[in-house]
N, C-alpha and C. Protein backbone atom coordinates (compact mmCIF):
# COMPACT_ATOMS: atom_id res chain seq x y z
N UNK A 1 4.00 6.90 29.98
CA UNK A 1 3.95 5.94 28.89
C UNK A 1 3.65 6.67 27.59
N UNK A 2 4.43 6.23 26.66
CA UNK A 2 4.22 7.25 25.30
C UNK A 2 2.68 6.64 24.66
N UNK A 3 2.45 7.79 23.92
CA UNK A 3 0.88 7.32 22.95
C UNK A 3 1.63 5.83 21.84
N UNK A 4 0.89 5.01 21.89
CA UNK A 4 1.02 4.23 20.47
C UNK A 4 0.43 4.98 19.36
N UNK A 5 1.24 4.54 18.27
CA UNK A 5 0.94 5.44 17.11
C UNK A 5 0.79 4.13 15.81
N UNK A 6 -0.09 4.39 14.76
CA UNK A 6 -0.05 3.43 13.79
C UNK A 6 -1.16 3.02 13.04
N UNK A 7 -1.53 2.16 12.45
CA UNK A 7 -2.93 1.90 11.80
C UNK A 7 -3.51 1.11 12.79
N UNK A 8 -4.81 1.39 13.40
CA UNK A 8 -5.54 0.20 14.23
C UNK A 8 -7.08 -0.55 13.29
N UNK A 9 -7.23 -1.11 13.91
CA UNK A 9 -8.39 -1.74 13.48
C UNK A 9 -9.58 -2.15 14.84
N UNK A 10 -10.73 -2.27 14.07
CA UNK A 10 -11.86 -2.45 15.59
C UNK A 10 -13.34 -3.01 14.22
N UNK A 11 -13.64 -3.87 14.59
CA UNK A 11 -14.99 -4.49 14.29
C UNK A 11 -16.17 -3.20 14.46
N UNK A 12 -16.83 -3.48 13.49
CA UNK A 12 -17.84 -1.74 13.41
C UNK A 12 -19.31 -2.60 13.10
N UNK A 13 -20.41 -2.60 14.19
CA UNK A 13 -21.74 -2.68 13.23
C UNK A 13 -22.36 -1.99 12.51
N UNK A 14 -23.09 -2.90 11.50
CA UNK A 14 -23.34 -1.55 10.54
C UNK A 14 -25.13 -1.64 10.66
N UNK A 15 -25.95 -0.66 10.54
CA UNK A 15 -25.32 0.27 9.73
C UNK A 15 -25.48 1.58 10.48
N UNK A 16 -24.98 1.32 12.00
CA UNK A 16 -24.94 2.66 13.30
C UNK A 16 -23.38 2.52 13.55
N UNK A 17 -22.44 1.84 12.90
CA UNK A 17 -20.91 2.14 13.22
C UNK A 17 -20.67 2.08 14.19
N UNK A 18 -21.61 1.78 15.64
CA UNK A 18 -20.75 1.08 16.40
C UNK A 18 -19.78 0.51 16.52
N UNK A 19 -18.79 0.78 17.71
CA UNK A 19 -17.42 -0.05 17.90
C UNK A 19 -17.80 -1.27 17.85
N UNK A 20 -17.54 -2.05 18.20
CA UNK A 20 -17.61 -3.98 18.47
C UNK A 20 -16.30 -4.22 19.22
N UNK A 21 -16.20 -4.79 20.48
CA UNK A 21 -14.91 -5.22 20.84
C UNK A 21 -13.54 -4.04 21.02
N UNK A 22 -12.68 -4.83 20.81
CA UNK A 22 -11.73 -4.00 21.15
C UNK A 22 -10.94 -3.51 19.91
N UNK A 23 -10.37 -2.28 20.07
CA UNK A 23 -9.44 -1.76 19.24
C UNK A 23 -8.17 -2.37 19.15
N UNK A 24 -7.38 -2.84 18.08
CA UNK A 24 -6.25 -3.08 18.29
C UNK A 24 -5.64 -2.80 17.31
N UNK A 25 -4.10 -2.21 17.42
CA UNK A 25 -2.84 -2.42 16.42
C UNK A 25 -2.58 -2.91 15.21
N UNK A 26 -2.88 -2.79 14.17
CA UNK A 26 -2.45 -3.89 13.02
C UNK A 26 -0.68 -3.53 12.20
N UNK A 27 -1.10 -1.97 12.56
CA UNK A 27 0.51 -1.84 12.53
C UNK A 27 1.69 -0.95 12.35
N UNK A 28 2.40 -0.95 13.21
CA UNK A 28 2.52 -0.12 13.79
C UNK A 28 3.26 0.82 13.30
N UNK A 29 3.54 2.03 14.01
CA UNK A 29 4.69 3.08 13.13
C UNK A 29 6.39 2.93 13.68
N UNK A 30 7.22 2.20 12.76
CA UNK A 30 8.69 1.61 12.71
C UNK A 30 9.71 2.88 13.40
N UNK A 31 10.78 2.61 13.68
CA UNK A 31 11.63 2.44 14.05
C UNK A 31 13.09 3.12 12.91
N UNK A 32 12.64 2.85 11.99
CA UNK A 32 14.23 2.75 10.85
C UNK A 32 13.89 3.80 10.03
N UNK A 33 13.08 4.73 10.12
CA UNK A 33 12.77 6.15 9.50
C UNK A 33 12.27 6.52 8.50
N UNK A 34 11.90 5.50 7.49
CA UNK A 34 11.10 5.46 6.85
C UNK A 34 9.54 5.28 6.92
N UNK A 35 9.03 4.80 8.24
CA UNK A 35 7.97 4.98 8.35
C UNK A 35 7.38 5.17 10.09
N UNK A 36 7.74 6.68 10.50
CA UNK A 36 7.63 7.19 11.57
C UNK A 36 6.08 7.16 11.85
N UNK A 37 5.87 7.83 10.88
CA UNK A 37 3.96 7.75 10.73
C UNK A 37 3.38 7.16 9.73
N UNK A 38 2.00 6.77 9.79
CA UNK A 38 1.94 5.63 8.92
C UNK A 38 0.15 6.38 8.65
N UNK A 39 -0.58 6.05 7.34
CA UNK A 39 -1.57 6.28 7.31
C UNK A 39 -2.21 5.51 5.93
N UNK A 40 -3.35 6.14 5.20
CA UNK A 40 -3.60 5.65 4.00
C UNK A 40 -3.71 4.07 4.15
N UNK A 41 -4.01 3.23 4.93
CA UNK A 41 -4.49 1.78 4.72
C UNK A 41 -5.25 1.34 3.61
N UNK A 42 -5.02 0.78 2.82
CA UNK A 42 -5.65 -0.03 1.40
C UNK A 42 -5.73 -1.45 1.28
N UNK A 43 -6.71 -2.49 1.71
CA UNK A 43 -7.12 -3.80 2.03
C UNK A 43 -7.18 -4.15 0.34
N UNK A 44 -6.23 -5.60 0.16
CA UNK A 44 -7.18 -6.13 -0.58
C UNK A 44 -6.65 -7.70 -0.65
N UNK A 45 -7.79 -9.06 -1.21
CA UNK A 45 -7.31 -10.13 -0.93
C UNK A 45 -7.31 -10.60 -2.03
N UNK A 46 -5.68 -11.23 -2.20
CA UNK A 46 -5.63 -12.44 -3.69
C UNK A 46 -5.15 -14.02 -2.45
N UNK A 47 -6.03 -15.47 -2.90
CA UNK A 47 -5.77 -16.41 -2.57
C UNK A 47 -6.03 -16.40 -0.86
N UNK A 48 -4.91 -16.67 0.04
CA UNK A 48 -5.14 -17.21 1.13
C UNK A 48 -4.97 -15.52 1.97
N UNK A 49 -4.21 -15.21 1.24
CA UNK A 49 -3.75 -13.51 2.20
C UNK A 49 -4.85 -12.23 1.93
N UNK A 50 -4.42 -11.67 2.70
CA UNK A 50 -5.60 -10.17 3.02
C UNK A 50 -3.80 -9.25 2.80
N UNK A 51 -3.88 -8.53 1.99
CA UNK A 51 -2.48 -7.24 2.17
C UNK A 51 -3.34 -6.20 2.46
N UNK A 52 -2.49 -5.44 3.00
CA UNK A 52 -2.90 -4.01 3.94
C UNK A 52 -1.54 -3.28 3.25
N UNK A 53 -1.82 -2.01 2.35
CA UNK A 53 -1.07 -1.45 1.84
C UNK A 53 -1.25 -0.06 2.63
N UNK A 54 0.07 0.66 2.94
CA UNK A 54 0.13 1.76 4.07
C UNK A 54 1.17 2.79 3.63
N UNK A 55 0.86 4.12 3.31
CA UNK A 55 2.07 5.24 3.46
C UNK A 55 2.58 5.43 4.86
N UNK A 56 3.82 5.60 4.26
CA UNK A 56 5.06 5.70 5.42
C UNK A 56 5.42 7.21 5.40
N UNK A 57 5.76 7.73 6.45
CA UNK A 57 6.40 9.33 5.90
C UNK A 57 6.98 9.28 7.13
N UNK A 58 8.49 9.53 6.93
CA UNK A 58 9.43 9.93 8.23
C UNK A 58 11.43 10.86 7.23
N UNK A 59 11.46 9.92 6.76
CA UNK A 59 12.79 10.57 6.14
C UNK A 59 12.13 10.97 4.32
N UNK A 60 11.02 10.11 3.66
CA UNK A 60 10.77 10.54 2.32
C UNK A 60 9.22 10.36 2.18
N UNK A 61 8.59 9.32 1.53
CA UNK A 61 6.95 9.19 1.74
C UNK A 61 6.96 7.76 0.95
N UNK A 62 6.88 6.90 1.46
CA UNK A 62 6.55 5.59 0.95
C UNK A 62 5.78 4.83 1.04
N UNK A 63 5.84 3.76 -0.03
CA UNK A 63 4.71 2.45 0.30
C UNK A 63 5.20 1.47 0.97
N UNK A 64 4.01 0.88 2.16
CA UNK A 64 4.75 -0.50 2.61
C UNK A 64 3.67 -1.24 2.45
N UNK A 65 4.20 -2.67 2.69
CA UNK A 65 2.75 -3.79 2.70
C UNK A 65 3.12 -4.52 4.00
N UNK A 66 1.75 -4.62 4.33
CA UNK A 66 1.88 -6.29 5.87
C UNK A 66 0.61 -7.32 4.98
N UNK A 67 0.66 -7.85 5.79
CA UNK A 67 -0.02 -9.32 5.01
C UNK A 67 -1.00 -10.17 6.07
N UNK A 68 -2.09 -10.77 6.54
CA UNK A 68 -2.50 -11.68 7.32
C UNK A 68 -3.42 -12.53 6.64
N UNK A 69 -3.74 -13.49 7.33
CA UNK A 69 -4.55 -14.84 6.68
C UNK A 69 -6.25 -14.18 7.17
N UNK A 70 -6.32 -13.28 8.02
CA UNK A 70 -7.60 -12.98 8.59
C UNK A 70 -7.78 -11.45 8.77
N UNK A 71 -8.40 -10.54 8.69
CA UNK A 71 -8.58 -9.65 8.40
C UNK A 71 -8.25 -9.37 9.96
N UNK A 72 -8.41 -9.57 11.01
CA UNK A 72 -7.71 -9.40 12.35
C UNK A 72 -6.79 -9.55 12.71
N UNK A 73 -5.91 -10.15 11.55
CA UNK A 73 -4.37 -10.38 12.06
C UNK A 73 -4.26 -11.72 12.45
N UNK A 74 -2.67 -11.77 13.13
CA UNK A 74 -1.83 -10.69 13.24
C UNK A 74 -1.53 -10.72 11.45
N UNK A 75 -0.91 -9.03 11.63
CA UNK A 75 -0.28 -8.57 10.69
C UNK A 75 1.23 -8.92 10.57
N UNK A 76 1.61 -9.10 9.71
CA UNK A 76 3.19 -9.49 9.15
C UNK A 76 4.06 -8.52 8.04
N UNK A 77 4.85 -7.83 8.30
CA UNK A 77 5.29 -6.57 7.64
C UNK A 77 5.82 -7.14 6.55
N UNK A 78 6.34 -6.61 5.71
CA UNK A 78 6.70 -7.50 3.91
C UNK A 78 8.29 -7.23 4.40
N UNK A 79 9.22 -8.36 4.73
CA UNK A 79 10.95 -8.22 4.89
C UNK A 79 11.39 -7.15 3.66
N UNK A 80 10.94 -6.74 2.53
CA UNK A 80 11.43 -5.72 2.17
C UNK A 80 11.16 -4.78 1.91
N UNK A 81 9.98 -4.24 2.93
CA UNK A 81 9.28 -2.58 2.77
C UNK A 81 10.85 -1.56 3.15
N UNK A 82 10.45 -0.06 2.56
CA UNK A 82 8.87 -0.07 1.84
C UNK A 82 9.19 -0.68 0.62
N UNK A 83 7.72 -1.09 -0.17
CA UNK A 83 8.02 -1.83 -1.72
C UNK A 83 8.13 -0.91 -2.75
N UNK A 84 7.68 0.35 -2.84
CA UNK A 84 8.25 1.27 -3.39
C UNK A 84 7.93 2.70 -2.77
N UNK A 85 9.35 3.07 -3.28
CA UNK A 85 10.30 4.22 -2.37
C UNK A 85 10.42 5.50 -3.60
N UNK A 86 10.68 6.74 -3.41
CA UNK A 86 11.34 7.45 -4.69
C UNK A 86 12.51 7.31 -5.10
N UNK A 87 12.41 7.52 -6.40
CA UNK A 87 13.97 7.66 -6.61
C UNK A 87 14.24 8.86 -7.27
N UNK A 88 15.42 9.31 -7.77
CA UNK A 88 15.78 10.50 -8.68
C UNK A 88 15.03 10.30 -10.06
N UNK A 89 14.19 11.51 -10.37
CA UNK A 89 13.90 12.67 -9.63
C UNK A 89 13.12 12.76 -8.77
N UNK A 90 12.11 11.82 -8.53
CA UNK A 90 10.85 11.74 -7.43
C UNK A 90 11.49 12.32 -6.54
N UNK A 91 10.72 13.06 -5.56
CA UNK A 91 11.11 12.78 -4.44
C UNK A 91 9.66 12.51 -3.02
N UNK A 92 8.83 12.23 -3.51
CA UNK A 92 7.49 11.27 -2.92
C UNK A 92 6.97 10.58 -3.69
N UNK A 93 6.75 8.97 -3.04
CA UNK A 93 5.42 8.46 -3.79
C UNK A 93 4.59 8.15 -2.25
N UNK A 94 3.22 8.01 -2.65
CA UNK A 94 2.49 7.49 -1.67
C UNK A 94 0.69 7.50 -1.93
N UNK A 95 0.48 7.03 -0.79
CA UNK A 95 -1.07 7.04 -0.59
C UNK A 95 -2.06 6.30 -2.15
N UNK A 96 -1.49 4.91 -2.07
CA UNK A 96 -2.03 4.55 -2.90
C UNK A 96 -3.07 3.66 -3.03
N UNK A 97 -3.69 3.06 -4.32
CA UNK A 97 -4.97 1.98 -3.95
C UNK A 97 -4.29 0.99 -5.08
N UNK A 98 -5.25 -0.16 -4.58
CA UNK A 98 -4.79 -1.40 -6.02
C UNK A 98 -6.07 -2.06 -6.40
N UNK A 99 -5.94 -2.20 -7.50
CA UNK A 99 -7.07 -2.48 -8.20
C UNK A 99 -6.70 -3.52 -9.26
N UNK A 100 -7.88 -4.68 -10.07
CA UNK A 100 -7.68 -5.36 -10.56
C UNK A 100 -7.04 -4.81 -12.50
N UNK A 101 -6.81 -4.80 -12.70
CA UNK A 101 -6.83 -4.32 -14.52
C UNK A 101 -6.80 -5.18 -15.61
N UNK A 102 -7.47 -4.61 -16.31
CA UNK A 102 -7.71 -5.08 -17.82
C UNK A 102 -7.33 -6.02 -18.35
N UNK A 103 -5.35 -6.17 -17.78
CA UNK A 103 -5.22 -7.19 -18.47
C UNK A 103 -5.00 -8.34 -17.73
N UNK A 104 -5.67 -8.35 -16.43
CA UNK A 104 -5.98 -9.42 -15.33
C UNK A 104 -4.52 -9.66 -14.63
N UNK A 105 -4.05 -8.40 -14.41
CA UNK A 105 -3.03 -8.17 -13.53
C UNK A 105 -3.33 -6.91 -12.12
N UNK A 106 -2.94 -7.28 -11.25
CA UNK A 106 -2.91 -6.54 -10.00
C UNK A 106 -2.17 -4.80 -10.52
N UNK A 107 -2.83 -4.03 -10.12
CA UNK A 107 -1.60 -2.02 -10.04
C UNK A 107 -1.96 -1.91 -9.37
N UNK A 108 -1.14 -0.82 -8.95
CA UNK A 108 -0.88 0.16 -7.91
C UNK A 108 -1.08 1.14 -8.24
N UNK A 109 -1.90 2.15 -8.47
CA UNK A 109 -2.15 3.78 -8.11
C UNK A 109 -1.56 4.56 -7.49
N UNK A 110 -0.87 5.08 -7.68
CA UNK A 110 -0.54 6.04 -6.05
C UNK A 110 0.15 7.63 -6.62
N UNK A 111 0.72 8.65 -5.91
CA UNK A 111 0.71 9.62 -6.27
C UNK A 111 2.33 9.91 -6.28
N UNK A 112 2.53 10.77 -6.86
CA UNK A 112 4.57 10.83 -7.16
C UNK A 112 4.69 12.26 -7.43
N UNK A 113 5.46 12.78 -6.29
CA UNK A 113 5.98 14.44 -6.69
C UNK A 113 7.30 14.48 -7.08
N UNK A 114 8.06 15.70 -7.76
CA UNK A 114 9.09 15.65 -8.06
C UNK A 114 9.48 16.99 -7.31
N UNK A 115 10.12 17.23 -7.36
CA UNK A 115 10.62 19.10 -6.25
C UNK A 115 9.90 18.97 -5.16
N UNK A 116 10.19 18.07 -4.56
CA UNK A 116 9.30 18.21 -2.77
C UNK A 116 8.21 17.99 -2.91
N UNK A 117 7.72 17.81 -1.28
CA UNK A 117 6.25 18.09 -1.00
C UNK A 117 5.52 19.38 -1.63
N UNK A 118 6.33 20.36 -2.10
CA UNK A 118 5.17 21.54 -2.46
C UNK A 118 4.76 21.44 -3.97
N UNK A 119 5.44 21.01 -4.45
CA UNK A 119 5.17 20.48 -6.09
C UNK A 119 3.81 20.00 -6.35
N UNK A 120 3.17 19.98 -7.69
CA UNK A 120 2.39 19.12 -7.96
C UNK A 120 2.19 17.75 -7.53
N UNK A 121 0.97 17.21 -7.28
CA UNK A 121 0.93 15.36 -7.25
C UNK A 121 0.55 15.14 -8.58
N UNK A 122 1.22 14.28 -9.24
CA UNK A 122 0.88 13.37 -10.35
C UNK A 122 0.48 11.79 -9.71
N UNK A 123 -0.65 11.49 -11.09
CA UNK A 123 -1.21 10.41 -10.48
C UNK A 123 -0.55 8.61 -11.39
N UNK A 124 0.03 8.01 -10.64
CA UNK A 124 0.97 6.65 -11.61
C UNK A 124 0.63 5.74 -11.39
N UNK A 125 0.83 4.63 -12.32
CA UNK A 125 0.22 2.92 -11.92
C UNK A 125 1.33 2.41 -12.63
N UNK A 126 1.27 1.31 -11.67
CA UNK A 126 1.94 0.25 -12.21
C UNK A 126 1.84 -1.26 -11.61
N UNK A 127 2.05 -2.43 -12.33
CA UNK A 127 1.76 -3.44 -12.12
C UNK A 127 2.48 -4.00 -11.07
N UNK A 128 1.84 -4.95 -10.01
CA UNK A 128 2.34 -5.75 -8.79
C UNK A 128 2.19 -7.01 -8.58
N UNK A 129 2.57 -8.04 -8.62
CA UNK A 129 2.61 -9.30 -8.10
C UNK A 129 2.65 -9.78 -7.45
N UNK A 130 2.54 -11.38 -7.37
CA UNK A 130 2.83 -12.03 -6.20
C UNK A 130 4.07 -13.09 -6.10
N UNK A 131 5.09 -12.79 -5.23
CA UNK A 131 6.26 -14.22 -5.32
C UNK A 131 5.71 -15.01 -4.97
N UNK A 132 6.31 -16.73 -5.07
CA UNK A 132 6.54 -17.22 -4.58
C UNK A 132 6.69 -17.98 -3.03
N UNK A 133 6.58 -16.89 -2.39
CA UNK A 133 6.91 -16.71 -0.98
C UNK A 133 5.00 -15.94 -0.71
N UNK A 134 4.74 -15.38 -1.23
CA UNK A 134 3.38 -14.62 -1.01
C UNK A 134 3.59 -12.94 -0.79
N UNK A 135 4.73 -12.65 -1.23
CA UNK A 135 5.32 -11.35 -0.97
C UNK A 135 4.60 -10.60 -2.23
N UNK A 136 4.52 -9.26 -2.11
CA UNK A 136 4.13 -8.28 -3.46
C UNK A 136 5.46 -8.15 -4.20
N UNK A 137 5.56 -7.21 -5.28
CA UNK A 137 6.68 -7.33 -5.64
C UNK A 137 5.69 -6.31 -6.97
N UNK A 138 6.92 -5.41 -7.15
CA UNK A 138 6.49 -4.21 -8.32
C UNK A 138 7.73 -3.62 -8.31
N UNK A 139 8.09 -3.12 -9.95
CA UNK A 139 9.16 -2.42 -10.28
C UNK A 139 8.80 -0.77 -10.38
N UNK A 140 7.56 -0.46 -9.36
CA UNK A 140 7.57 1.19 -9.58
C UNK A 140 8.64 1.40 -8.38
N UNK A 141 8.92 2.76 -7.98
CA UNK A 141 7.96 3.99 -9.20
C UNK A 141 9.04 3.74 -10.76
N UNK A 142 8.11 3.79 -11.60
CA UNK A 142 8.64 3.96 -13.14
C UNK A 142 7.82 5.21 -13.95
N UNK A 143 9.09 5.37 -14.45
CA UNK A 143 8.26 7.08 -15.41
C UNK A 143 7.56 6.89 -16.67
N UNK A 144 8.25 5.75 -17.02
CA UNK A 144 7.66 5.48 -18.54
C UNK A 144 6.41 5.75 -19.22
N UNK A 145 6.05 5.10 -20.03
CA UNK A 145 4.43 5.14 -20.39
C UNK A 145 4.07 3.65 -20.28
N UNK A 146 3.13 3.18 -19.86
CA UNK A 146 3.09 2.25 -19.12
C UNK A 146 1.55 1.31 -20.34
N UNK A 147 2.23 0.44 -20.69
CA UNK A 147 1.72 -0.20 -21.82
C UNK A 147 0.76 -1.42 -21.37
N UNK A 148 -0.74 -1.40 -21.90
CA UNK A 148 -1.95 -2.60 -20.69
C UNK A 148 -1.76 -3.19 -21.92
N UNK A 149 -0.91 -4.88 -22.44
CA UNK A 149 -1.75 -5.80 -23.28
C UNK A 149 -3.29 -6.48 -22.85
N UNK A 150 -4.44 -6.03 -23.60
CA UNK A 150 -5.69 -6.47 -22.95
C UNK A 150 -5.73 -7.76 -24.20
N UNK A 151 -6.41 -8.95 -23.03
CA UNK A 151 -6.58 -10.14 -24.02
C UNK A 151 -7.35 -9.75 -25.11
N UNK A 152 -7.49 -10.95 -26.27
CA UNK A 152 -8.24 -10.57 -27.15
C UNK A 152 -9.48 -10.74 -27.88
N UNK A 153 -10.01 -11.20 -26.45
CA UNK A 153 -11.95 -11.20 -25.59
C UNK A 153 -12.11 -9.78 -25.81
N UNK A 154 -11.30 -8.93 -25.17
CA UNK A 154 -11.64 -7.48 -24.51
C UNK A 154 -11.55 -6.24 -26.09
N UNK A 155 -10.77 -7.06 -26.91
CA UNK A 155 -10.77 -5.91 -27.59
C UNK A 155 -11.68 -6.15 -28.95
N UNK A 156 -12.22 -4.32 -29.31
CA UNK A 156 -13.24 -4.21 -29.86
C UNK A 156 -12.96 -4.50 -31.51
């Protein structure tokens, strides 16, 4: 029987980190080559959903998202991972975090090489949403310079 491979999850007491229960799957490493191995998990919750943001690395290095109502799942993969992929010239993005910003919009962090894996990592953000449907949705990777309107509470 082959090893399962993928992100798991297991209930931990704190503050001796004990296991709790059982280990299980949240998700797994695909099939379609973009995400052979999977690592970098990044939790965070807007409204009714918990997203679990995950690097992919099998044919390039990407981002994917799954989604659940409970931090145990089940997990639900986003129908159009990964949500962002490289393009010319990139040729990696990955391993990223999301955080709230300034101008009370959701980014993405994550890292972008250009000439391969041996190149420098540069570090990029850009803004992500939510459809309709409860899906993420972001137009990175983008090279631009990336412009925060902060309301005008925030500015000095």
């Amino acid at each position: 029987m082959a090893e399962t491979i993928g992100i798991f999850q297991a209930e931990i007491e704190l503050p001796s980190c004990r296991l709790i229960g059982e280990i299980t799957l949240a998700v797994p490493c695909g099939t379609n080559g973009w995400d052979t191995f999977v690592e970098g998990p990044v939790l965070f919750r807007e409204g009714r959903w918990i997203y679990l943001f995950y690097s992919g690395f099998g044919r390039d290095y990407d981002i994917g998202v799954a989604r659940a109502e409970t931090i145990t799942g089940p997990w639900e993969l986003q129908p159009n991972n990964p949500i962002v992929c490289p393009r010319a010239p990139l040729t990696h993005v990955g391993h990223n975090g999301v955080f709230p910003g300034p101008d009370g919009r959701w980014w993405i962090s994550y890292i972008m090489q250009f000439n391969g894996k041996d190149s420098p990592e540069r570090l990029a953000y850009d803004p992500v949403w939510i459809n309709a449907q409860g899906w993420l949705e972001t137009d990175a990777p983008t090279l631009g310079t990336q412009s925060v309107p902060l309301p005008s509470d925030r500015i000095a």
